[in-house]
PDB file of N, CA and C in Angstrom:
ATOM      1  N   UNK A   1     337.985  75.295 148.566  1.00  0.00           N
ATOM      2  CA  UNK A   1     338.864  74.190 148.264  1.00  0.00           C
ATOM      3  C   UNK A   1     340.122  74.720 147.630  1.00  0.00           C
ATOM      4  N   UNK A   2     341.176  74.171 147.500  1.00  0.00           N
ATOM      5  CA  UNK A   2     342.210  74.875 147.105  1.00  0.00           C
ATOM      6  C   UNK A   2     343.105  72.808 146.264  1.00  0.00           C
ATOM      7  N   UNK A   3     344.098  73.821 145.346  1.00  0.00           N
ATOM      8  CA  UNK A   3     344.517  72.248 144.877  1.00  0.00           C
ATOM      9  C   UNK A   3     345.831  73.164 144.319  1.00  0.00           C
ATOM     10  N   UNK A   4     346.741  72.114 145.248  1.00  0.00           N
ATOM     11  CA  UNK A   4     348.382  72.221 145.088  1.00  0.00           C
ATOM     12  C   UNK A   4     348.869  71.205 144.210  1.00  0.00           C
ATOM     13  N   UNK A   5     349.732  71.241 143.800  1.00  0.00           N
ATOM     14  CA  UNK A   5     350.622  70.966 142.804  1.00  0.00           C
ATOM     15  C   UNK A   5     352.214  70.551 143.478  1.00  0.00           C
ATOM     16  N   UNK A   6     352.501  69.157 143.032  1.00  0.00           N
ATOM     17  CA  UNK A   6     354.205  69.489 143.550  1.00  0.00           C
ATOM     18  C   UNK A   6     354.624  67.939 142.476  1.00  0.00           C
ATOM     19  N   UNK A   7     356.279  68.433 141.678  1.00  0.00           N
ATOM     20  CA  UNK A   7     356.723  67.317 141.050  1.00  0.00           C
ATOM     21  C   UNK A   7     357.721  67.065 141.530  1.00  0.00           C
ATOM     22  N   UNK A   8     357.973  65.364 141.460  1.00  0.00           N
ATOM     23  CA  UNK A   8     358.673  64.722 141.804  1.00  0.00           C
ATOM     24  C   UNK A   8     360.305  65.472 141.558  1.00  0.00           C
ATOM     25  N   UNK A   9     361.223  65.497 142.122  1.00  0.00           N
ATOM     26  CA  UNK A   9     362.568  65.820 142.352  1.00  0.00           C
ATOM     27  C   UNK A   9     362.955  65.565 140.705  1.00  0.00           C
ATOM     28  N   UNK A  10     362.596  64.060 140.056  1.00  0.00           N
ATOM     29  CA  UNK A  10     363.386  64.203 138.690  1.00  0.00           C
ATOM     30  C   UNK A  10     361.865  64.759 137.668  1.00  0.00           C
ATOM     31  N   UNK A  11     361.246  65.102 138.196  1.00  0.00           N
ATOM     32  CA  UNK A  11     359.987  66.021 137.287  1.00  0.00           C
ATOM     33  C   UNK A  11     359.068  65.038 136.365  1.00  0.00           C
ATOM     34  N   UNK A  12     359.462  63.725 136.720  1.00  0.00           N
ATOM     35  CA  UNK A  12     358.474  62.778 136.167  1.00  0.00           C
ATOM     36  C   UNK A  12     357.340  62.247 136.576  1.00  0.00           C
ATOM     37  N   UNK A  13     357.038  62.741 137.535  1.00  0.00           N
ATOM     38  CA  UNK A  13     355.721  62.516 138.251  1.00  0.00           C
ATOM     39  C   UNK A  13     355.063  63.706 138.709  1.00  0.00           C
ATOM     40  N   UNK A  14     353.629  64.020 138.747  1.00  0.00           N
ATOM     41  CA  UNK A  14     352.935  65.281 139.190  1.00  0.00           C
ATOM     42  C   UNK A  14     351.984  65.040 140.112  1.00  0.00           C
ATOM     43  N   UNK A  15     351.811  65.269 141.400  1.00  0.00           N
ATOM     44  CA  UNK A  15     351.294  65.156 142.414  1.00  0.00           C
ATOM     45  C   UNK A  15     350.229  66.291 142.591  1.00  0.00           C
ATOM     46  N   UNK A  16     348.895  65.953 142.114  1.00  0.00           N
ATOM     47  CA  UNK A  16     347.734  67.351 142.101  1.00  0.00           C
ATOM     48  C   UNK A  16     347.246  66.789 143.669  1.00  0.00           C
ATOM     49  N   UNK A  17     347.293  67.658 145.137  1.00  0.00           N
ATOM     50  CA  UNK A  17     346.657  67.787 145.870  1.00  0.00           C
ATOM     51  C   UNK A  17     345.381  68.482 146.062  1.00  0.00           C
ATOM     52  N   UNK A  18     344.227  67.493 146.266  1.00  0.00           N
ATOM     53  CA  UNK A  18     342.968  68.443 146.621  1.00  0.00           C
ATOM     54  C   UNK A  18     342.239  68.581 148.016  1.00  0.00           C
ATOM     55  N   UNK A  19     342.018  69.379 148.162  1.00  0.00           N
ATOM     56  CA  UNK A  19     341.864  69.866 149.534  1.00  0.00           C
ATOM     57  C   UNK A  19     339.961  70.719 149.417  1.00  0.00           C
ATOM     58  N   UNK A  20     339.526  69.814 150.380  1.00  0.00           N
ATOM     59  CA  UNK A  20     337.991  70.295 150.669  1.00  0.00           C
ATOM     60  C   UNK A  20     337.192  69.436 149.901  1.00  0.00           C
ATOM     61  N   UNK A  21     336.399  70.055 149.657  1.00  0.00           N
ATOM     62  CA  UNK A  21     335.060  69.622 148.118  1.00  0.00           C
ATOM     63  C   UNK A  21     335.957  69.937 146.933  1.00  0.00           C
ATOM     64  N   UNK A  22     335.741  68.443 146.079  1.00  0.00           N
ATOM     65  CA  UNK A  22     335.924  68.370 144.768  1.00  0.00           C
ATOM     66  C   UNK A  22     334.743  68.071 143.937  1.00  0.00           C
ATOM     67  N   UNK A  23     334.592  69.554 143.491  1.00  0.00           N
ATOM     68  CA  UNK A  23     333.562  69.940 142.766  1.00  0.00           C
ATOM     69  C   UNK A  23     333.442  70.364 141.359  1.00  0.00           C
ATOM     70  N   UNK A  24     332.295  71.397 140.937  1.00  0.00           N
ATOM     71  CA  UNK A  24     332.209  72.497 139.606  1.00  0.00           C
ATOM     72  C   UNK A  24     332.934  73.086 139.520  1.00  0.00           C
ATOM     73  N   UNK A  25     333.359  73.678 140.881  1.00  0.00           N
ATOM     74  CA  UNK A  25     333.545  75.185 141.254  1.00  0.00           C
ATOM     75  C   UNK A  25     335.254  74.960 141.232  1.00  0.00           C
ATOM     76  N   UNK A  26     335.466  73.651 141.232  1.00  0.00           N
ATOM     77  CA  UNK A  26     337.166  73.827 141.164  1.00  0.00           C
ATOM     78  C   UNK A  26     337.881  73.039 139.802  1.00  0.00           C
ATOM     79  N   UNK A  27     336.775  72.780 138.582  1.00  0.00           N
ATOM     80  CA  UNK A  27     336.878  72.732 137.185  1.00  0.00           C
ATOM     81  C   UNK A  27     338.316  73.388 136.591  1.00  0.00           C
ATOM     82  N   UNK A  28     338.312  74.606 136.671  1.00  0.00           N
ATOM     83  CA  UNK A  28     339.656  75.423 136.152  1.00  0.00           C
ATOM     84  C   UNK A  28     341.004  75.042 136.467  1.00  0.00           C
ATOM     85  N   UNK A  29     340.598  75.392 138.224  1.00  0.00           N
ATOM     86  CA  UNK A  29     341.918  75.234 138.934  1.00  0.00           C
ATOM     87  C   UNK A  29     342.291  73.475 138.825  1.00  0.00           C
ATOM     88  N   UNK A  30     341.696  72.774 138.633  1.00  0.00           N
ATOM     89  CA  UNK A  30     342.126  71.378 138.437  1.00  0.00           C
ATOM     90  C   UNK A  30     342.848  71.365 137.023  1.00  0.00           C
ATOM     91  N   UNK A  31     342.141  71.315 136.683  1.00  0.00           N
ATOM     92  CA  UNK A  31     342.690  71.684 135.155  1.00  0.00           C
ATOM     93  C   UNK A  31     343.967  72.478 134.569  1.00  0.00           C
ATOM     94  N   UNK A  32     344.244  73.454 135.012  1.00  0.00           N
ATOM     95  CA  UNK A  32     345.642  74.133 135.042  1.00  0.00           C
ATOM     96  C   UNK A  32     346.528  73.609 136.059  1.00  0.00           C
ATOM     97  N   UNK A  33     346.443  72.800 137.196  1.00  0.00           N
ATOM     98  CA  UNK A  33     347.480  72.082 137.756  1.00  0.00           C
ATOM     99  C   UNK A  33     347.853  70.956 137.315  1.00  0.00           C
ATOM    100  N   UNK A  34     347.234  70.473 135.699  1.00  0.00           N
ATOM    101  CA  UNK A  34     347.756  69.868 134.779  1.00  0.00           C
ATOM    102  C   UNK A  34     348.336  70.049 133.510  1.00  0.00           C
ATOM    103  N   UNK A  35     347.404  71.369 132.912  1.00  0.00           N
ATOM    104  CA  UNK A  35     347.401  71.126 131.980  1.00  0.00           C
ATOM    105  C   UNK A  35     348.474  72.721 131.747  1.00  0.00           C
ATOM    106  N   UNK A  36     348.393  73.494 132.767  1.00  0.00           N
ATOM    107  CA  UNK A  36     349.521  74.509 132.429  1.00  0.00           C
ATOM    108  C   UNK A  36     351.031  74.214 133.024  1.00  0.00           C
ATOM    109  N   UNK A  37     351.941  73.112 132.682  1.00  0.00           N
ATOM    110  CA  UNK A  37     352.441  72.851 133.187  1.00  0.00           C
ATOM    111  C   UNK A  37     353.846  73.056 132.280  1.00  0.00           C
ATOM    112  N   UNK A  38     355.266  73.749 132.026  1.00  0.00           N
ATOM    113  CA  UNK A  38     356.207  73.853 131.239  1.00  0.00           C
ATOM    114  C   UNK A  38     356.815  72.550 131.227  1.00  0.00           C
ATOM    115  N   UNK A  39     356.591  71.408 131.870  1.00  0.00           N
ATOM    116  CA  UNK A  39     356.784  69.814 131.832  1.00  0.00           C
ATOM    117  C   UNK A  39     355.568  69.097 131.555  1.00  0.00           C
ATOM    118  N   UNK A  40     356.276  68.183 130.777  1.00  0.00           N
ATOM    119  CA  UNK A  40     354.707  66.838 130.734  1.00  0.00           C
ATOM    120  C   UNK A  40     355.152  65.672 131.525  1.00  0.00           C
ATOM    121  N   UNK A  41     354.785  65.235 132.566  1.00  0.00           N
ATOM    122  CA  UNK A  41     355.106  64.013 133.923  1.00  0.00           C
ATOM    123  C   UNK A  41     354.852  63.181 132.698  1.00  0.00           C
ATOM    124  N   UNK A  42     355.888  61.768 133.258  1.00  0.00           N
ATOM    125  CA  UNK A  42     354.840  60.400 133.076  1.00  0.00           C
ATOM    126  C   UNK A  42     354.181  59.723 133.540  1.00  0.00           C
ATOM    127  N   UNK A  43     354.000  60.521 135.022  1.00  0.00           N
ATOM    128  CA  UNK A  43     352.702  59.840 135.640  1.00  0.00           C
ATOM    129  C   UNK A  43     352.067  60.984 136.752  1.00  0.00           C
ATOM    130  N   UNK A  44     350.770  61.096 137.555  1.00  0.00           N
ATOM    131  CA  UNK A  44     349.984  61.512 137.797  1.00  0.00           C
ATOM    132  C   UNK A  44     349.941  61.130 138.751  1.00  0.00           C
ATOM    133  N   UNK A  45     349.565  61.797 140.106  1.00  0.00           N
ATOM    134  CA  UNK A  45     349.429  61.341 141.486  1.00  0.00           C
ATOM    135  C   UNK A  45     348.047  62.201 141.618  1.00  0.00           C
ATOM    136  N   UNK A  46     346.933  61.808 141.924  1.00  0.00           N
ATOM    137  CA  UNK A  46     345.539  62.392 142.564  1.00  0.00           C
ATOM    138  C   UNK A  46     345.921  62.430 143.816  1.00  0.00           C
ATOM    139  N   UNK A  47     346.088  63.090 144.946  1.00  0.00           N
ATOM    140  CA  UNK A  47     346.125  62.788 146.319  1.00  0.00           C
ATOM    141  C   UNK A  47     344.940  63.450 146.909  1.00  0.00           C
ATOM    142  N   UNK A  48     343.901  62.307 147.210  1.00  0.00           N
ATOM    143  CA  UNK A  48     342.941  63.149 147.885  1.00  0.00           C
ATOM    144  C   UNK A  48     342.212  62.872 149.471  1.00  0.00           C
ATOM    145  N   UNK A  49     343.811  62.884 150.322  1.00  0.00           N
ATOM    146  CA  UNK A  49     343.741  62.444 151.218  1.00  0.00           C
ATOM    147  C   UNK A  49     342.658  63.798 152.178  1.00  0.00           C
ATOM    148  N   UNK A  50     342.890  65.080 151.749  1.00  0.00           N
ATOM    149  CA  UNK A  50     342.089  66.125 151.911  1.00  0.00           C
ATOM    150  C   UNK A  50     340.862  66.575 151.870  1.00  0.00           C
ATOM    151  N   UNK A  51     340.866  65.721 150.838  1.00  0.00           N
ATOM    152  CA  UNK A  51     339.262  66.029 149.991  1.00  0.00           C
ATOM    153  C   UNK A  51     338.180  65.438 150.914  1.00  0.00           C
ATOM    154  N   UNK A  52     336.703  66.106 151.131  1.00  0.00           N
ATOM    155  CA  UNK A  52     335.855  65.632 152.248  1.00  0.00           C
ATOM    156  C   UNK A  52     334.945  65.351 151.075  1.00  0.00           C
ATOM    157  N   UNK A  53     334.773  65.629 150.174  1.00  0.00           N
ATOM    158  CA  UNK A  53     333.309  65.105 149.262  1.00  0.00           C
ATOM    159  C   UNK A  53     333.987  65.280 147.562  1.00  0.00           C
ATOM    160  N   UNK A  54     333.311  64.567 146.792  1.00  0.00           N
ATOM    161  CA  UNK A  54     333.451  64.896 145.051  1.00  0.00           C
ATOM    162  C   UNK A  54     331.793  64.365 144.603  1.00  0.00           C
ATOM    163  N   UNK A  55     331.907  65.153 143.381  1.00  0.00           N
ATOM    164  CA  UNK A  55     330.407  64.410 142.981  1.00  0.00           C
ATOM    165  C   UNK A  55     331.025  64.528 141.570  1.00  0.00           C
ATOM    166  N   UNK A  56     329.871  64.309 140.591  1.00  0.00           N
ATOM    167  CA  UNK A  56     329.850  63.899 139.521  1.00  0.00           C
ATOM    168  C   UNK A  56     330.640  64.671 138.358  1.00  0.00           C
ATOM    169  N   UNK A  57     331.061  65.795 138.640  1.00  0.00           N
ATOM    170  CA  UNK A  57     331.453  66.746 137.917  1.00  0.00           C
ATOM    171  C   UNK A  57     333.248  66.606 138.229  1.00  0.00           C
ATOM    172  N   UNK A  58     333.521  66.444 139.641  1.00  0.00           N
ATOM    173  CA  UNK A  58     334.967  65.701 139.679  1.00  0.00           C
ATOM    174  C   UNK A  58     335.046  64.839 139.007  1.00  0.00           C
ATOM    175  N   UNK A  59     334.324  63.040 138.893  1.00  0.00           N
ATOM    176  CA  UNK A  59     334.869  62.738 138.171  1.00  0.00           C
ATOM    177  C   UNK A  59     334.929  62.524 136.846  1.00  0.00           C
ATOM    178  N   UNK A  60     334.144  63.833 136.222  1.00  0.00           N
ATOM    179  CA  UNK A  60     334.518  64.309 134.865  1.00  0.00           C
ATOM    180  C   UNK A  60     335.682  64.565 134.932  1.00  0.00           C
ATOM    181  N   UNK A  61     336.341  65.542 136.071  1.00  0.00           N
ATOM    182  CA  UNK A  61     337.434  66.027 135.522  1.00  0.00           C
ATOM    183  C   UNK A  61     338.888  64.960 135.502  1.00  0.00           C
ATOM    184  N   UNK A  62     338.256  63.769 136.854  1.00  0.00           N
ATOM    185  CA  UNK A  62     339.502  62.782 136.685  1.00  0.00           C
ATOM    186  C   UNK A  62     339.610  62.085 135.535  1.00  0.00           C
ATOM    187  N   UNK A  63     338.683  62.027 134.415  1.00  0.00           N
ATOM    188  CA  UNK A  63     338.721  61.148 133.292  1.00  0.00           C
ATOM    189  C   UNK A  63     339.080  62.642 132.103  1.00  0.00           C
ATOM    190  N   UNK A  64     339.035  63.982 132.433  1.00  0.00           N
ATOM    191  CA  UNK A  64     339.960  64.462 131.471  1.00  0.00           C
ATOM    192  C   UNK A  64     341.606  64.409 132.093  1.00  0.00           C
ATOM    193  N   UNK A  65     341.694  64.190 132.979  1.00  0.00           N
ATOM    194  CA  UNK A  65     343.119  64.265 133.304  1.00  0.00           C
ATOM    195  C   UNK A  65     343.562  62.952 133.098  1.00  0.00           C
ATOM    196  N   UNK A  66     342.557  61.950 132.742  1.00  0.00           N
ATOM    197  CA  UNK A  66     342.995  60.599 132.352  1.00  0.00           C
ATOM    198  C   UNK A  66     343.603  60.665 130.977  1.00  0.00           C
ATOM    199  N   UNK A  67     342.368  61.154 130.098  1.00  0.00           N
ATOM    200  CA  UNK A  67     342.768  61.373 128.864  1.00  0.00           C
ATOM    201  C   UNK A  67     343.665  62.402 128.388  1.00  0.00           C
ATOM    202  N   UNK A  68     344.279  63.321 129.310  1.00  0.00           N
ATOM    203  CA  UNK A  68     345.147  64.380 128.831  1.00  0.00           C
ATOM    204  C   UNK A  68     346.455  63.415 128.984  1.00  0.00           C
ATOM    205  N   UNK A  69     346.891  62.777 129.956  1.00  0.00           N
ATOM    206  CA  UNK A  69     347.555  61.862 130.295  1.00  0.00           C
ATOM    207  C   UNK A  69     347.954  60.791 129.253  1.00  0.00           C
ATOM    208  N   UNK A  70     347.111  60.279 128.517  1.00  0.00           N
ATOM    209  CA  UNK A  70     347.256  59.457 127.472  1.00  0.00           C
ATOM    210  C   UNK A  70     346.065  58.069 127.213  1.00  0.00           C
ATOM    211  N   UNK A  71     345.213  58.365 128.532  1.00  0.00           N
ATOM    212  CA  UNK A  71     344.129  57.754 127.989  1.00  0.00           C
ATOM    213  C   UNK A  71     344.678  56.356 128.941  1.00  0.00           C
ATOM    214  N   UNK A  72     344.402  55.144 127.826  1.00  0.00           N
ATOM    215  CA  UNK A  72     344.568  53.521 128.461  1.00  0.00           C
ATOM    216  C   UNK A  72     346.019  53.554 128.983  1.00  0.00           C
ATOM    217  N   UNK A  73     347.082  54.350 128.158  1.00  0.00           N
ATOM    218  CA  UNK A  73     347.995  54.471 128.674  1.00  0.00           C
ATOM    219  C   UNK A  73     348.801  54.971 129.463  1.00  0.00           C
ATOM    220  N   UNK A  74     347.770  55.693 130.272  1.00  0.00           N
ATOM    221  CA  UNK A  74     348.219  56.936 131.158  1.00  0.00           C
ATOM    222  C   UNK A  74     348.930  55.849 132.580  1.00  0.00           C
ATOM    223  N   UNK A  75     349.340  56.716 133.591  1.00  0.00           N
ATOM    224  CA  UNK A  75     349.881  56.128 134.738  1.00  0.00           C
ATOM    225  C   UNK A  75     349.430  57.423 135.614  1.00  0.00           C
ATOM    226  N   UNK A  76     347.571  57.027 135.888  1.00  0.00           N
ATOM    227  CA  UNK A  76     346.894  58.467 136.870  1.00  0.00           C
ATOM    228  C   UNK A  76     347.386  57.263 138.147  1.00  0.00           C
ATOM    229  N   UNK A  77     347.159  57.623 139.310  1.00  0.00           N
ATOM    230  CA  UNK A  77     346.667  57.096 140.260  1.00  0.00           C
ATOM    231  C   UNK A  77     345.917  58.139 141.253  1.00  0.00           C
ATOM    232  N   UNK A  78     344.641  57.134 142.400  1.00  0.00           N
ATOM    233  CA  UNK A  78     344.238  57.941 142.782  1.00  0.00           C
ATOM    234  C   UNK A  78     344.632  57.708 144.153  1.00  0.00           C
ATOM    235  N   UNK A  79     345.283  58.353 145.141  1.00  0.00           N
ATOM    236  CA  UNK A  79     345.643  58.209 146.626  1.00  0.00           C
ATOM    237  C   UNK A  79     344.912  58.800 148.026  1.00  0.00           C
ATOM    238  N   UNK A  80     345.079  57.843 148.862  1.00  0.00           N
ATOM    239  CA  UNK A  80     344.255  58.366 150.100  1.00  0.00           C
ATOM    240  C   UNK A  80     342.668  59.020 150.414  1.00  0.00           C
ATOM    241  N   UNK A  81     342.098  58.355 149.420  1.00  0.00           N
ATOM    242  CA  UNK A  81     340.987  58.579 149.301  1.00  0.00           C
ATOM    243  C   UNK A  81     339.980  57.862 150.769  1.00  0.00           C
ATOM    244  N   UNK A  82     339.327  58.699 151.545  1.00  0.00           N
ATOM    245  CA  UNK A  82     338.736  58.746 152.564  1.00  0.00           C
ATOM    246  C   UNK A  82     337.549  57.488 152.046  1.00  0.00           C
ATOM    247  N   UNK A  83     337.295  56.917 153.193  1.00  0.00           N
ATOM    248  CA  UNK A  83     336.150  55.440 152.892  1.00  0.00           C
ATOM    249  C   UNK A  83     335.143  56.277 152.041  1.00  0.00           C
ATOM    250  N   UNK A  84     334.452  56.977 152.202  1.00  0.00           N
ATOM    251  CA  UNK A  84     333.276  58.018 151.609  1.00  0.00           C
ATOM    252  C   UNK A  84     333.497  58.239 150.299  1.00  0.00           C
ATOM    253  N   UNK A  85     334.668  58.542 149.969  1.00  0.00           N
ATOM    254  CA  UNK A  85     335.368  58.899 148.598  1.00  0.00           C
ATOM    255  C   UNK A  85     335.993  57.810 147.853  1.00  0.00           C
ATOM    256  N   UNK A  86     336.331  56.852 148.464  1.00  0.00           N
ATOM    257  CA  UNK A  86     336.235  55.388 147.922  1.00  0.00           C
ATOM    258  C   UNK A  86     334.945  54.881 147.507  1.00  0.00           C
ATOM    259  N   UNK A  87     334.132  54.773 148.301  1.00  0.00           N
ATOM    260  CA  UNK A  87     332.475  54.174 147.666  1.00  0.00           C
ATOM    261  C   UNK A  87     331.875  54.739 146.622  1.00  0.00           C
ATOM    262  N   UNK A  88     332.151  55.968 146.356  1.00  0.00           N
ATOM    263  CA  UNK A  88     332.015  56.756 145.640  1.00  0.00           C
ATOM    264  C   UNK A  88     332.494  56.206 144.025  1.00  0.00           C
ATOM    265  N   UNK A  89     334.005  56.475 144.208  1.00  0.00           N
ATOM    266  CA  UNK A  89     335.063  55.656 142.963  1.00  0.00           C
ATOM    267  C   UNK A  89     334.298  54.361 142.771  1.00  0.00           C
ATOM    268  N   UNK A  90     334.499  53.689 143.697  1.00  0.00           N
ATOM    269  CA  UNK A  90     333.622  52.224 143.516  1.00  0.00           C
ATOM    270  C   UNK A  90     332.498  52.027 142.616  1.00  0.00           C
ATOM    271  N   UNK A  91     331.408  52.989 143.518  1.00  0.00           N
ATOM    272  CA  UNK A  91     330.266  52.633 142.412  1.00  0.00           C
ATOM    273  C   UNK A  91     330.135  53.359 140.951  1.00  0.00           C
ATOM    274  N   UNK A  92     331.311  53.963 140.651  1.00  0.00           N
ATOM    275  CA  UNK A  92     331.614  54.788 139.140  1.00  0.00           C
ATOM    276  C   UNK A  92     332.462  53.926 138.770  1.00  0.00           C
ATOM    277  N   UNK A  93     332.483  52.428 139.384  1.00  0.00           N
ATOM    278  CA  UNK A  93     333.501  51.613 138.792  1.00  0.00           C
ATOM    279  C   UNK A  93     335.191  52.169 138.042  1.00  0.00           C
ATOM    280  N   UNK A  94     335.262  53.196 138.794  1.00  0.00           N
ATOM    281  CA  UNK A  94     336.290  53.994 138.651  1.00  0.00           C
ATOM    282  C   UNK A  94     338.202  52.832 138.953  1.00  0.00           C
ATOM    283  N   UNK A  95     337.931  51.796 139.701  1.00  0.00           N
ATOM    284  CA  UNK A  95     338.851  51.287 139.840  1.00  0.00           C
ATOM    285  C   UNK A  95     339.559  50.526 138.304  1.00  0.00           C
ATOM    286  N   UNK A  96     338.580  50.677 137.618  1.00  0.00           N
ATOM    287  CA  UNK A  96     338.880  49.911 136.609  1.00  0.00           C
ATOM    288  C   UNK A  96     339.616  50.519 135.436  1.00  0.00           C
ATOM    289  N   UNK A  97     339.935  51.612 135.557  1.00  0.00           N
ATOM    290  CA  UNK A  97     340.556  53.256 135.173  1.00  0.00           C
ATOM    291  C   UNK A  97     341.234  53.642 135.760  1.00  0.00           C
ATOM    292  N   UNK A  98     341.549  53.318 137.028  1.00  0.00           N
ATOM    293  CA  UNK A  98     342.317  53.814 137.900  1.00  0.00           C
ATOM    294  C   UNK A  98     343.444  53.075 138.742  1.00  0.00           C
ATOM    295  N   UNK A  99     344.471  53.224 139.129  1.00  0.00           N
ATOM    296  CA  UNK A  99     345.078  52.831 140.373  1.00  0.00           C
ATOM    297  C   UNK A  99     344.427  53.392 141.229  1.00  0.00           C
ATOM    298  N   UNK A 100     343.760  53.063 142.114  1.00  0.00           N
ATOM    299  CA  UNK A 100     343.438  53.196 143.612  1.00  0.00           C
ATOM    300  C   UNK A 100     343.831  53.065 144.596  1.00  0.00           C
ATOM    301  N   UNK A 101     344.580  53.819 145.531  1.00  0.00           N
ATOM    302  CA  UNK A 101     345.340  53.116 146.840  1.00  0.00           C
ATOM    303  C   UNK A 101     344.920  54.124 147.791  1.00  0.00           C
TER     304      UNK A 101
END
């Protein structure tokens, strides 16, 4: 799996792309395409139009990138999430934490 990074033109938004399985095994690298960043966004783009599976340990990591973000006040969203990876969010009642589109 691999996970790109790209900010918006005025650097206020951060777009983490994930690509493959969002898993254990990509804990770090998620994590430093937030959190090592010489800018702080005011908002968060998940794009996981890529992503073929996540389990339980992803969305640990979307609720630390919630809370690194600012928590209730953050502006994460999660994008292009495949039907599979939607049902998923769903039954972690994840919409309720999340923008979902």
């Amino acid at each position: 799996m691999a996970v790109e990074t790209d900010f918006s033109q005025d650097g206020k938004k951060l777009t983490i792309k994930v690509k493959g399985r969002f898993d254990f095994g990509e804990h770090q690298e998620f994590r430093n395409a937030y959190e090592r960043q010489d800018k702080q966004p005011d908002a968060f783009v998940v794009d996981l139009k890529d992503t073929t599976y996540l389990d339980s340990s992803a969305l640990g990591m979307l609720l630390l990138l919630r809370d690194h973000a600012g928590g209730d006040a953050a502006d994460v969203r999660v994008v292009h999430a495949s039907s599979d990876v939607r049902k998923i969010l769903a039954i972690s009642n994840f919409e309720k934490l999340f923008d979902i589109s």
